[in-house]
C-alpha atoms as a PDB file:
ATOM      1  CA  UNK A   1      -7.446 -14.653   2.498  1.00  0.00           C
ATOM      2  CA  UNK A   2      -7.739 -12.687  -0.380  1.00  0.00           C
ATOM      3  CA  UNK A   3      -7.347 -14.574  -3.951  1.00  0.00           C
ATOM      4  CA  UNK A   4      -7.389 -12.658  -7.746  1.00  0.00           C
ATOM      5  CA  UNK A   5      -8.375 -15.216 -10.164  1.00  0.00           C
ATOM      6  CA  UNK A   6      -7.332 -14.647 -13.689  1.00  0.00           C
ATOM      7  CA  UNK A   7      -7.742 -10.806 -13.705  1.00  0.00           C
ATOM      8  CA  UNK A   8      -7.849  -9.105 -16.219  1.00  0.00           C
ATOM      9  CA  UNK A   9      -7.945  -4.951 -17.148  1.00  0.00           C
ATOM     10  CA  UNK A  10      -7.672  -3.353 -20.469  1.00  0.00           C
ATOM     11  CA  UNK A  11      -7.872   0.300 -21.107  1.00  0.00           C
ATOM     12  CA  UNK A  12      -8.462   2.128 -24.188  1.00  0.00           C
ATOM     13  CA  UNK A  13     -10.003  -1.211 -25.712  1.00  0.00           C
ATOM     14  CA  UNK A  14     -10.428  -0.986 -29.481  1.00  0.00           C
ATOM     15  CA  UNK A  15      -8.866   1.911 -30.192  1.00  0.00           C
ATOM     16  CA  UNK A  16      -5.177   2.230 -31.102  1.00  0.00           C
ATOM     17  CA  UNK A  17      -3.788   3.210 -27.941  1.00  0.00           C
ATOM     18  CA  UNK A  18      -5.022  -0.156 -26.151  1.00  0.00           C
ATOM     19  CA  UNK A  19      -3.029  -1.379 -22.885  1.00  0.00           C
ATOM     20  CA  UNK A  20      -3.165  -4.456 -21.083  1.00  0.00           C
ATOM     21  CA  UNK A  21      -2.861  -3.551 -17.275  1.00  0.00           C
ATOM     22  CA  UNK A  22      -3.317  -6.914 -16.247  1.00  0.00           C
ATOM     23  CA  UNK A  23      -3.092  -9.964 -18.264  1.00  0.00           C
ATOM     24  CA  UNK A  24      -4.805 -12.680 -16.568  1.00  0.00           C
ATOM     25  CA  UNK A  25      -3.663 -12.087 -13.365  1.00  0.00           C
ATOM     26  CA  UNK A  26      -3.565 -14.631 -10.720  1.00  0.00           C
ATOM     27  CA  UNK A  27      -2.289 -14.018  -6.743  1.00  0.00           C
ATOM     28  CA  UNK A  28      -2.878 -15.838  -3.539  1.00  0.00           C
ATOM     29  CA  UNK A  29      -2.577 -13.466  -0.729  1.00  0.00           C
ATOM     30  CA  UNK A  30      -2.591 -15.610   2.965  1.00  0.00           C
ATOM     31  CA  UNK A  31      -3.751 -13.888   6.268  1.00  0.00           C
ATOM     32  CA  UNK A  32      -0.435 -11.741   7.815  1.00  0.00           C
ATOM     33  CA  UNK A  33       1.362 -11.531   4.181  1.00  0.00           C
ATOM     34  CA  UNK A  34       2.914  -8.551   3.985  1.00  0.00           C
ATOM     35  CA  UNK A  35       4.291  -8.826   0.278  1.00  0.00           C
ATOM     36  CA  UNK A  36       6.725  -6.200  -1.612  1.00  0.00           C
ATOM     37  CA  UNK A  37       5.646  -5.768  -4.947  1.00  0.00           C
ATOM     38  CA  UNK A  38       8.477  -4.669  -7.506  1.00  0.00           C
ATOM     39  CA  UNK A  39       8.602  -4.329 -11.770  1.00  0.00           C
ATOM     40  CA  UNK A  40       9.056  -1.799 -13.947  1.00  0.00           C
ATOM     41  CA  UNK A  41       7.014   1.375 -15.075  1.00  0.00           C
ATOM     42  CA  UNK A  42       3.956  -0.195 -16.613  1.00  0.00           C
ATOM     43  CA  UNK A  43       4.368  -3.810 -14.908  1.00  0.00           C
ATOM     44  CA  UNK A  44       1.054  -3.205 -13.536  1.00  0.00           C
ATOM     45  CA  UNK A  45       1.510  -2.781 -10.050  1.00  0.00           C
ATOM     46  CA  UNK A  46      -0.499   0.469  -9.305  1.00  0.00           C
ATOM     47  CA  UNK A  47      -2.963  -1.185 -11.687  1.00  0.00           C
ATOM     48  CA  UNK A  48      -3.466  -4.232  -9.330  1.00  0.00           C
ATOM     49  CA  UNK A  49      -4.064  -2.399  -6.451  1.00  0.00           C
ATOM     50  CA  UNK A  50      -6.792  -0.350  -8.136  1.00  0.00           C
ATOM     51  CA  UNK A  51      -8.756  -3.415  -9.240  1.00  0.00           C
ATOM     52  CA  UNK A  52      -7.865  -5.206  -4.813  1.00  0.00           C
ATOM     53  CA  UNK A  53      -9.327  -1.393  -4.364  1.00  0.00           C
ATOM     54  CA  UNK A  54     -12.151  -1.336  -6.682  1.00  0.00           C
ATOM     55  CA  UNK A  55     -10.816   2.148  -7.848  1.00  0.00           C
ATOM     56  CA  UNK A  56     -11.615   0.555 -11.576  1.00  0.00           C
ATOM     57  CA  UNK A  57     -13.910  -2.614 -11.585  1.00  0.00           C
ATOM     58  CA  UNK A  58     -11.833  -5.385 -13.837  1.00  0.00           C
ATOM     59  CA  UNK A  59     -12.566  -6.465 -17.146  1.00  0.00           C
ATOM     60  CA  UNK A  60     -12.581 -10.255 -16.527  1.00  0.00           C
ATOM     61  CA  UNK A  61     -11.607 -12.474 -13.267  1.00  0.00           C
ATOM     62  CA  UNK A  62     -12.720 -12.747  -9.763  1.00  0.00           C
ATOM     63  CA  UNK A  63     -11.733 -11.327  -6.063  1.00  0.00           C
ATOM     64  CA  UNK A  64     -12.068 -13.109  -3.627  1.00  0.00           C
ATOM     65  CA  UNK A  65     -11.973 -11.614  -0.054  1.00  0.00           C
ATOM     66  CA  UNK A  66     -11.784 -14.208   2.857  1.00  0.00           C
ATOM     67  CA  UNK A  67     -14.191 -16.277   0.564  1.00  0.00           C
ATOM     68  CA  UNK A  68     -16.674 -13.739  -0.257  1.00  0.00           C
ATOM     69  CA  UNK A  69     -16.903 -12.347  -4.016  1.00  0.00           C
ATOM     70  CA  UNK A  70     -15.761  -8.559  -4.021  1.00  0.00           C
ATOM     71  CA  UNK A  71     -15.560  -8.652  -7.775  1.00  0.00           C
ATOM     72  CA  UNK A  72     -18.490  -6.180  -8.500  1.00  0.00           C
ATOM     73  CA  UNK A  73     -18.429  -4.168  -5.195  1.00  0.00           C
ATOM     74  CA  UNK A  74     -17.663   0.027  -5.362  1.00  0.00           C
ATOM     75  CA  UNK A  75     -14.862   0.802  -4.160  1.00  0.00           C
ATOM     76  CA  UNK A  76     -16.439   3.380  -1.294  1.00  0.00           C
ATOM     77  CA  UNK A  77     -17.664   0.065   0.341  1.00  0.00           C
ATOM     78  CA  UNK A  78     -14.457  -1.644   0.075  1.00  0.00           C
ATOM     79  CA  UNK A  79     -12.716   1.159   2.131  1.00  0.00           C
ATOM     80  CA  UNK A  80     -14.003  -0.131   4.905  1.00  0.00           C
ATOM     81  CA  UNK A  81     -11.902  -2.877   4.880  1.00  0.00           C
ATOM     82  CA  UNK A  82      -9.009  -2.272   2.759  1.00  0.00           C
ATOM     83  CA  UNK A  83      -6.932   0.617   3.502  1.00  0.00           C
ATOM     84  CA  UNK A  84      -4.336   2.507   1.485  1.00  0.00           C
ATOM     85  CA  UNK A  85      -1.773   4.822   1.504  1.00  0.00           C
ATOM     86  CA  UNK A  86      -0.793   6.604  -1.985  1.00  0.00           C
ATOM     87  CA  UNK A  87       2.962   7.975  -2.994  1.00  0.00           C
ATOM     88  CA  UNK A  88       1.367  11.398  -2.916  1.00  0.00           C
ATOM     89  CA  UNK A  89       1.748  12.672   1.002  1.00  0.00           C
ATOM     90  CA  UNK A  90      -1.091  15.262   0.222  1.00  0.00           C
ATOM     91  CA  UNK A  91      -3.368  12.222  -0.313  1.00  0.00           C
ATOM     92  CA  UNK A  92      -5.733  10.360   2.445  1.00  0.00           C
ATOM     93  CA  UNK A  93      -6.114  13.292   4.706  1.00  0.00           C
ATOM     94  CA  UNK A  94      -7.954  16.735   5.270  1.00  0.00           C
ATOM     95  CA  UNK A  95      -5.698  19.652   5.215  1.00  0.00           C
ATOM     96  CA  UNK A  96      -8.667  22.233   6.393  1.00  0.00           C
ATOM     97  CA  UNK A  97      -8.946  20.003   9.345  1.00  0.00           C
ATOM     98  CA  UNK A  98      -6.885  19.195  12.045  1.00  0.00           C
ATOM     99  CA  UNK A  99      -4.725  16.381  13.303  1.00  0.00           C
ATOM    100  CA  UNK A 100      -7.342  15.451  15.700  1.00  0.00           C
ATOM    101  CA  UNK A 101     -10.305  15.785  13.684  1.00  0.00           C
ATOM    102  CA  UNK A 102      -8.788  13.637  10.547  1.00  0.00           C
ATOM    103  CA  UNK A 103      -7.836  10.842  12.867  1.00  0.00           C
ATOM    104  CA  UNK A 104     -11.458  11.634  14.638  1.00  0.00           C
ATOM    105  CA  UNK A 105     -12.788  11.118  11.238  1.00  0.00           C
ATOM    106  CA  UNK A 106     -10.209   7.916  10.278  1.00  0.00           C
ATOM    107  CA  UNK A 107     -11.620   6.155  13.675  1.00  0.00           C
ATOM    108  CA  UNK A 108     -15.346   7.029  12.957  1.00  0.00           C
ATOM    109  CA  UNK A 109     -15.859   8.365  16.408  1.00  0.00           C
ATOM    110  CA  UNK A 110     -16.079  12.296  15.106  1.00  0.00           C
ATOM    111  CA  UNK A 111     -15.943  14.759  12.501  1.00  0.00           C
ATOM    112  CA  UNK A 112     -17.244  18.040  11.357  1.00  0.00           C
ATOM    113  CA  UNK A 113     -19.966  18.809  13.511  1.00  0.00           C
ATOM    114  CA  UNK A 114     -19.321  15.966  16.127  1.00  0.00           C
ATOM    115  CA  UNK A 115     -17.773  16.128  19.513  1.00  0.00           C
ATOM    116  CA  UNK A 116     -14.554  14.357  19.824  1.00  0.00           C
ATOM    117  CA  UNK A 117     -14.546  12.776  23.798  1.00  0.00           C
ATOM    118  CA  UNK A 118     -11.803  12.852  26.188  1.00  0.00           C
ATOM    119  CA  UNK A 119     -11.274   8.928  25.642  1.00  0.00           C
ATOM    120  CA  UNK A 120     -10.925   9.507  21.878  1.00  0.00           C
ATOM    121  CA  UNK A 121      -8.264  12.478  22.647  1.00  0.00           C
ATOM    122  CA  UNK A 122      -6.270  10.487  25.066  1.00  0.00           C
ATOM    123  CA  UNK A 123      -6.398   7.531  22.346  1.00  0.00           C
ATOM    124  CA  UNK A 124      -4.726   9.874  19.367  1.00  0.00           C
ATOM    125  CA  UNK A 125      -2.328  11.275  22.101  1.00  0.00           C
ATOM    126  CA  UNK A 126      -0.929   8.111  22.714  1.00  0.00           C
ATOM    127  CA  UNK A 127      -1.183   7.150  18.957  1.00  0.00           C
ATOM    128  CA  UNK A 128       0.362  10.109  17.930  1.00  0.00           C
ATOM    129  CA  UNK A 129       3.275   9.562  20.586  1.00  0.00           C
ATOM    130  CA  UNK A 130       4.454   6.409  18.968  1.00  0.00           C
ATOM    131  CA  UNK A 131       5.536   8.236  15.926  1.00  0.00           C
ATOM    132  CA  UNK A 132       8.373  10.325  17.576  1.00  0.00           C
ATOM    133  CA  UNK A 133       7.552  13.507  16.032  1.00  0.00           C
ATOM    134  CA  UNK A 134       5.971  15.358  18.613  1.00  0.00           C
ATOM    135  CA  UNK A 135       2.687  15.576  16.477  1.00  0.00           C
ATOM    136  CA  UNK A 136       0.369  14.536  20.399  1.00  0.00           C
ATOM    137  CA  UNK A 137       1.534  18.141  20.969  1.00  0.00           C
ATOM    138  CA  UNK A 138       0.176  19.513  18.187  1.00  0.00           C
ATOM    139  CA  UNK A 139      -3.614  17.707  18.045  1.00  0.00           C
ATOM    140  CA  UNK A 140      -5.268  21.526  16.931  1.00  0.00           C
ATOM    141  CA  UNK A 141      -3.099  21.961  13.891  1.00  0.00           C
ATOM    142  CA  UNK A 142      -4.126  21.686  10.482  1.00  0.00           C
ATOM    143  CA  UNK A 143      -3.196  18.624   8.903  1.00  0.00           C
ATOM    144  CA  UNK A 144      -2.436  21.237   5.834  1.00  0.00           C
ATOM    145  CA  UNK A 145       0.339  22.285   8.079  1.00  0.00           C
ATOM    146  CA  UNK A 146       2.810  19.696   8.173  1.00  0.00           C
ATOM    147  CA  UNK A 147       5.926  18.285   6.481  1.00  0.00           C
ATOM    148  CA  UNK A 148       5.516  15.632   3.784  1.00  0.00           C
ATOM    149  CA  UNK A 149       6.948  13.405   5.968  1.00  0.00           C
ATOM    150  CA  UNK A 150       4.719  14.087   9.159  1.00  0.00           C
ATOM    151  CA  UNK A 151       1.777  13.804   6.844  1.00  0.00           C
ATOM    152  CA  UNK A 152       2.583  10.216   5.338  1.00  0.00           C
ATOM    153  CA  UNK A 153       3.273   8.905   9.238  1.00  0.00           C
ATOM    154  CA  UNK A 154      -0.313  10.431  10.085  1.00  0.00           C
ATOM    155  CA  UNK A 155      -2.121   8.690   7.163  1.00  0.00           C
ATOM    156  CA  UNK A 156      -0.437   5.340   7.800  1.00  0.00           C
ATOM    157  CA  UNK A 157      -1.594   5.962  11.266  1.00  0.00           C
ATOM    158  CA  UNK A 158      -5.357   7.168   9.976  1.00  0.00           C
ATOM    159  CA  UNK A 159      -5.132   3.755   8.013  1.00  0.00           C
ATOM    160  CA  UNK A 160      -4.519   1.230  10.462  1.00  0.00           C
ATOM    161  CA  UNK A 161      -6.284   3.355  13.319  1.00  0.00           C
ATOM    162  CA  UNK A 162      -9.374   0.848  13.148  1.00  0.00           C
ATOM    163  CA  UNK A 163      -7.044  -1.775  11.113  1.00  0.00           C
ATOM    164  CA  UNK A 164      -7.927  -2.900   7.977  1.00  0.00           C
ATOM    165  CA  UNK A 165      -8.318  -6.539   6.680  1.00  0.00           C
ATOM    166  CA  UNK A 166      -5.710  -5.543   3.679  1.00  0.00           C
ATOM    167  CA  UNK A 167      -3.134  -2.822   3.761  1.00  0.00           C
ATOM    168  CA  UNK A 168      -2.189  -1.156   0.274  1.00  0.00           C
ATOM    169  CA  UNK A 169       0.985   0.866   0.208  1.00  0.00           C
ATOM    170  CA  UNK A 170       1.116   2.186  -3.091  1.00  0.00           C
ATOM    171  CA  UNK A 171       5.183   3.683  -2.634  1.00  0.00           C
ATOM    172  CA  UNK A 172       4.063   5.495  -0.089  1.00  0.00           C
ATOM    173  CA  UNK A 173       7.274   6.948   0.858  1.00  0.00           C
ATOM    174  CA  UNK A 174       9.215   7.278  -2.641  1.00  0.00           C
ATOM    175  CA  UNK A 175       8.213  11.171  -1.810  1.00  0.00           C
ATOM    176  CA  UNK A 176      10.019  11.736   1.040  1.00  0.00           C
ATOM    177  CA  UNK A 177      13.720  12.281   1.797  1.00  0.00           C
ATOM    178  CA  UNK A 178      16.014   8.897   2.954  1.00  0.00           C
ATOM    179  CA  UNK A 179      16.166  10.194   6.353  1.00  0.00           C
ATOM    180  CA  UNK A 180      12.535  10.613   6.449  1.00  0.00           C
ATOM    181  CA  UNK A 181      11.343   7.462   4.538  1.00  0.00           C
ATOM    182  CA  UNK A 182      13.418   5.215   6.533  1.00  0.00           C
ATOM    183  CA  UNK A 183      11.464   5.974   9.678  1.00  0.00           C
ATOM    184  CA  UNK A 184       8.373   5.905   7.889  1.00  0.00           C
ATOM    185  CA  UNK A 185       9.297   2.159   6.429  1.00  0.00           C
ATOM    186  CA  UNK A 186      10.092   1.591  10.394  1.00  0.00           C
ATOM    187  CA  UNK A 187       6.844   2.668  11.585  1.00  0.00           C
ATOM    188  CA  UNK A 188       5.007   0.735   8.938  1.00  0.00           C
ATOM    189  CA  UNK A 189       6.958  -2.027   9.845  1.00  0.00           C
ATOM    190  CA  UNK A 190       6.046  -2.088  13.050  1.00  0.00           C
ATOM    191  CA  UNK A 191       2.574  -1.019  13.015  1.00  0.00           C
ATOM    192  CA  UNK A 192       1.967  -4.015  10.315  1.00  0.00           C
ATOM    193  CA  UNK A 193       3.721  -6.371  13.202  1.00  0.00           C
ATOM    194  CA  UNK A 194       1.848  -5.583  15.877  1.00  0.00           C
ATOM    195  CA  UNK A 195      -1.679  -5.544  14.666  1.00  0.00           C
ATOM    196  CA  UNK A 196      -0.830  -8.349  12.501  1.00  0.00           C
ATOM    197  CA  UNK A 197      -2.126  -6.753   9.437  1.00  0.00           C
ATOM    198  CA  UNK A 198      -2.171  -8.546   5.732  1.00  0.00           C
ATOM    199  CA  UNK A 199      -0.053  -6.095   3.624  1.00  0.00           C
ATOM    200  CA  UNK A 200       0.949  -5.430  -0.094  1.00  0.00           C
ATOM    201  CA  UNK A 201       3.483  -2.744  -0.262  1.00  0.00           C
ATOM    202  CA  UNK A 202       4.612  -1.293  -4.022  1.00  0.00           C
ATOM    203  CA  UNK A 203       8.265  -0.276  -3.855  1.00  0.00           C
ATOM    204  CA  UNK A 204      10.860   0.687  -6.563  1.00  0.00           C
ATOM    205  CA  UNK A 205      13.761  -0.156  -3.731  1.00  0.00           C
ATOM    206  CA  UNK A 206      14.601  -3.684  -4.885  1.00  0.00           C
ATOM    207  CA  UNK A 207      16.325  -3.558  -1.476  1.00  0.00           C
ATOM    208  CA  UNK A 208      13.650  -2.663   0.626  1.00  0.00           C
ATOM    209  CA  UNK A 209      11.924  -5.382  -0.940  1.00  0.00           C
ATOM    210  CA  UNK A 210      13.910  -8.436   0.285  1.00  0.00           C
ATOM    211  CA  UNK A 211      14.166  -6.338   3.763  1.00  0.00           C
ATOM    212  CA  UNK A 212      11.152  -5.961   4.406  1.00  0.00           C
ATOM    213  CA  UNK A 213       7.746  -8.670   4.937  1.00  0.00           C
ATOM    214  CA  UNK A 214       8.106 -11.966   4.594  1.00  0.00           C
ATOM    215  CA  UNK A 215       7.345 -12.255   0.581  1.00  0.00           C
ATOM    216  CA  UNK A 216       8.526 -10.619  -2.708  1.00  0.00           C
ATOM    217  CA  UNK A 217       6.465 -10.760  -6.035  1.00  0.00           C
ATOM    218  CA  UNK A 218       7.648  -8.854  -9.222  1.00  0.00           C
ATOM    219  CA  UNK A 219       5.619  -8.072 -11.882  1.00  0.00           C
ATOM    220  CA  UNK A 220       5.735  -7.720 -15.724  1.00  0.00           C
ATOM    221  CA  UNK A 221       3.351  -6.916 -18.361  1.00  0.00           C
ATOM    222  CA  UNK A 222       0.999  -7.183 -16.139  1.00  0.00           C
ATOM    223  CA  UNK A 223       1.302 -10.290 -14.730  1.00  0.00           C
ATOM    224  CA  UNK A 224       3.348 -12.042 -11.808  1.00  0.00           C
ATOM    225  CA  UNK A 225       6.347 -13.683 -13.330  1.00  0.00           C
ATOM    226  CA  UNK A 226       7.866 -14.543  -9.987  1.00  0.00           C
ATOM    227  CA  UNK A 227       6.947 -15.158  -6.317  1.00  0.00           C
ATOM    228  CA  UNK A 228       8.885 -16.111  -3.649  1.00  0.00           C
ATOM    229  CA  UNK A 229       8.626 -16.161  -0.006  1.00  0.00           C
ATOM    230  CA  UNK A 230      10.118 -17.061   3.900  1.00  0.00           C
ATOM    231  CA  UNK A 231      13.154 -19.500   3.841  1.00  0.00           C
ATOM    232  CA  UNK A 232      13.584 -19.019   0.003  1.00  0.00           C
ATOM    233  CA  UNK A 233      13.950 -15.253   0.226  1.00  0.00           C
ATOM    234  CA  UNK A 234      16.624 -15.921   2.401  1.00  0.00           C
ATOM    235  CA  UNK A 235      19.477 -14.571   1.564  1.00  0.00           C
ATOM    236  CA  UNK A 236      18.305 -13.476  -2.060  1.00  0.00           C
ATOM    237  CA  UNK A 237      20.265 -10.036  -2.895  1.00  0.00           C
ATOM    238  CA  UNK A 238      19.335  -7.276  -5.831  1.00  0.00           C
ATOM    239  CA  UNK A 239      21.827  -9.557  -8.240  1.00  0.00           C
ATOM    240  CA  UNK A 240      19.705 -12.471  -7.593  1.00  0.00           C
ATOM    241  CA  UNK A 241      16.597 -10.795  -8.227  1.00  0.00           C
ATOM    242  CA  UNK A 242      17.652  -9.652 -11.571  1.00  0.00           C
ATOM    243  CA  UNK A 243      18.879 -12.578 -12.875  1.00  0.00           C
ATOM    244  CA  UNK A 244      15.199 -14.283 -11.787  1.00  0.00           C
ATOM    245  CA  UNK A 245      13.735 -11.246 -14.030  1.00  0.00           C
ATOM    246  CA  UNK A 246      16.007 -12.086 -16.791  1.00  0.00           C
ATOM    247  CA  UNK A 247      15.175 -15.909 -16.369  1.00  0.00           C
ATOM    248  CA  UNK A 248      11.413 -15.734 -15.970  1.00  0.00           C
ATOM    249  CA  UNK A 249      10.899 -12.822 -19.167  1.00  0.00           C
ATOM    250  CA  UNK A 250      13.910 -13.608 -21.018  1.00  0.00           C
ATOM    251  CA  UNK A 251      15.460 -10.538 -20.900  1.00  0.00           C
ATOM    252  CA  UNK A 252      16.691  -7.506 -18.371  1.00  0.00           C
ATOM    253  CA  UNK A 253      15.117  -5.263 -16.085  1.00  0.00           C
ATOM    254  CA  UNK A 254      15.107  -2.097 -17.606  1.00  0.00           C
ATOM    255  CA  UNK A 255      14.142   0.343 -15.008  1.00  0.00           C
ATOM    256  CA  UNK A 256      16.984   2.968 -13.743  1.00  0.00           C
ATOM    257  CA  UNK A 257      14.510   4.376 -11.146  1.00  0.00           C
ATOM    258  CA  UNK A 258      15.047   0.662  -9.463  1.00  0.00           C
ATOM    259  CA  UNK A 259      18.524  -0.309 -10.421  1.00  0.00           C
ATOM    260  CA  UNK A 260      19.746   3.022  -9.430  1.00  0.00           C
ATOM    261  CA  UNK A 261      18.084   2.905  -5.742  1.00  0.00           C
END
C-alpha cells in the first residue's frame, strides 16, 4: 500500500552540524495498518512522516503510494490523500472560523464565501454528535474558542471527514490531559475501525503502543530496528519492548519522557 524504499534525509549537509534523519530507511505499510511508532528524541519519527507527507522532499529513496511514485510530489497535492494530525491542538484548523465552516472547508463542500446546505449541516451534526462533547450544539462557534482537547477531537474529525488513504498522527494527544487524551485515543480508535483507514500513529506511551493497532515499529537513528505485528505482539509488555531495543542497538533506551509514561 504504501512502501519507503531506502530513504534517506540529511540536514545541514556539509557543514558541521550535519544530521542524519533517516538513514536508509525502509517500511512496508499494508492497506488497514494502523502502526504505533515509538524511539527516542531524534529516532526520526517526526522526520518520517514529513518525507510520507512531502513536508521536506528526501534526499535519496523512493515512495511508493499504492504503486504509484510520490517521491517528487509537493506536499499540498499529497494532502489530498494523506491526512495528519500534529501534537500541537492549535494546528489543522481555523480559529477565525467556525466549527461548521472548518469542517465545511475539511469536506470541500464550503468555505468563506460559500453556502454551507442543510444536508452538509445535518452531516456535521451527526458527526459532531459522535464525539460526546456537545460540540453539534455549538456549529456557530469559533473553532478559536475551544478547549485543547475539543480542538484535537475536531481535527481528527476534519481529517477523516472525506477519509484519507493514510492517516498520520504525529502524538497528537501528548498535549492534552489523561482524562482528555484517553477519549481522544478512543475516538481515533474507533474512527480508524470503522472507515477502515491505513494509520501510522507517533506515540511516546510505550503502552499505548502495544494497545493500540495491530503493529508496533520503533525507531533509532533513523532507521527501523524492529517491527513486529498481530499474533507476535501478543502479549509483548513495556519490559519486553526494551529488552528488543537493547537487543537490536546494543544498548538501552534512554528516553525518560517514554520510560516514565
Amino acid at each position: 500500500m504504501l512502501t519507503l524504499s531506502d530513504v534517506k534525509m540529511v540536514f545541514f549537509k556539509g557543514t558541521p552540524d550535519e544530521k542524519v534523519a533517516l538513514n536508509n530507511l525502509s517500511l512496508e505499510v499494508n492497506q488497514g495498518d494502523f502502526i504505533t511508532i515509538i524511539g527516542a528524541n531524534g529516532a526520526g519519527k517526526s522526520t518520517l512522516f514529513n518525507a510520507i507527507a512531502g513536508t521536506y522532499l528526501t534526499d535519496e529513496g523512493r515512495i511508493l503510494l499504492e504503486g504509484n511514485d510520490i517521491t517528487a510530489m509537493p506536499e499540498h497535492k499529497r494532502a489530498r490523500f494523506i491526512g495528519r494530525l500534529f501534537q500541537d491542538p492549535m494546528k489543522g484548523s481555523a480559529p477565525g472560523m467556525s466549527i461548521e465552516e472548518n469542517l465545511a472547508l475539511a469536506a470541500g463542500h464550503g468555505g468563506w464565501f460559500s453556502t454551507i446546505s442543510k444536508k452538509d449541516k445535518k452531516l456535521f451534526r451527526e458527526k459532531l454528535a459522535l464525539l460526546g462533547m456537545g460540540l453539534e450544539d455549538r456549529m456557530n462557534s469559533p473553532v478559536g474558542l475551544l478547549s485543547g482537547g475539543q480542538r484535537q477531537a475536531l481535527t481528527l474529525m476534519m481529517a477523516t471527514i472525506n477519509p484519507p488513504k493514510i492517516l498520520l498522527l504525529d502524538e497528537h494527544t501528548a498535549a492534552l490531559d489523561p482524562g482528555t487524551a484517553e477519549k481522544v485515543l478512543t475516538l481515533t480508535n474507533q474512527i480508524v475501525d470503522e472507515n477502515k483507514i491505513t494509520c501510522l500513529m507517533i506515540t511516546h506511551n510505550m503502552q499505548s503502543a502495544l494497545d493500540l493497532g495491530n503493529r508496533t515499529i520503533m525507531m533509532d537513528k533513523g532507521r527501523v530496528v524492529y517491527d513486529v505485528a498481530n499474533e507476535e505482539r501478543l502479549g509483548l509488555t513495556v519490559p519486553d519492548l526494551l529488552e528488543k531495543f537493547k537487543i537490536s542497538v546494543g544498548e538501552n533506551l534512554d528516553n525518560d519522557r517514554m520510560l516514565l509514561s
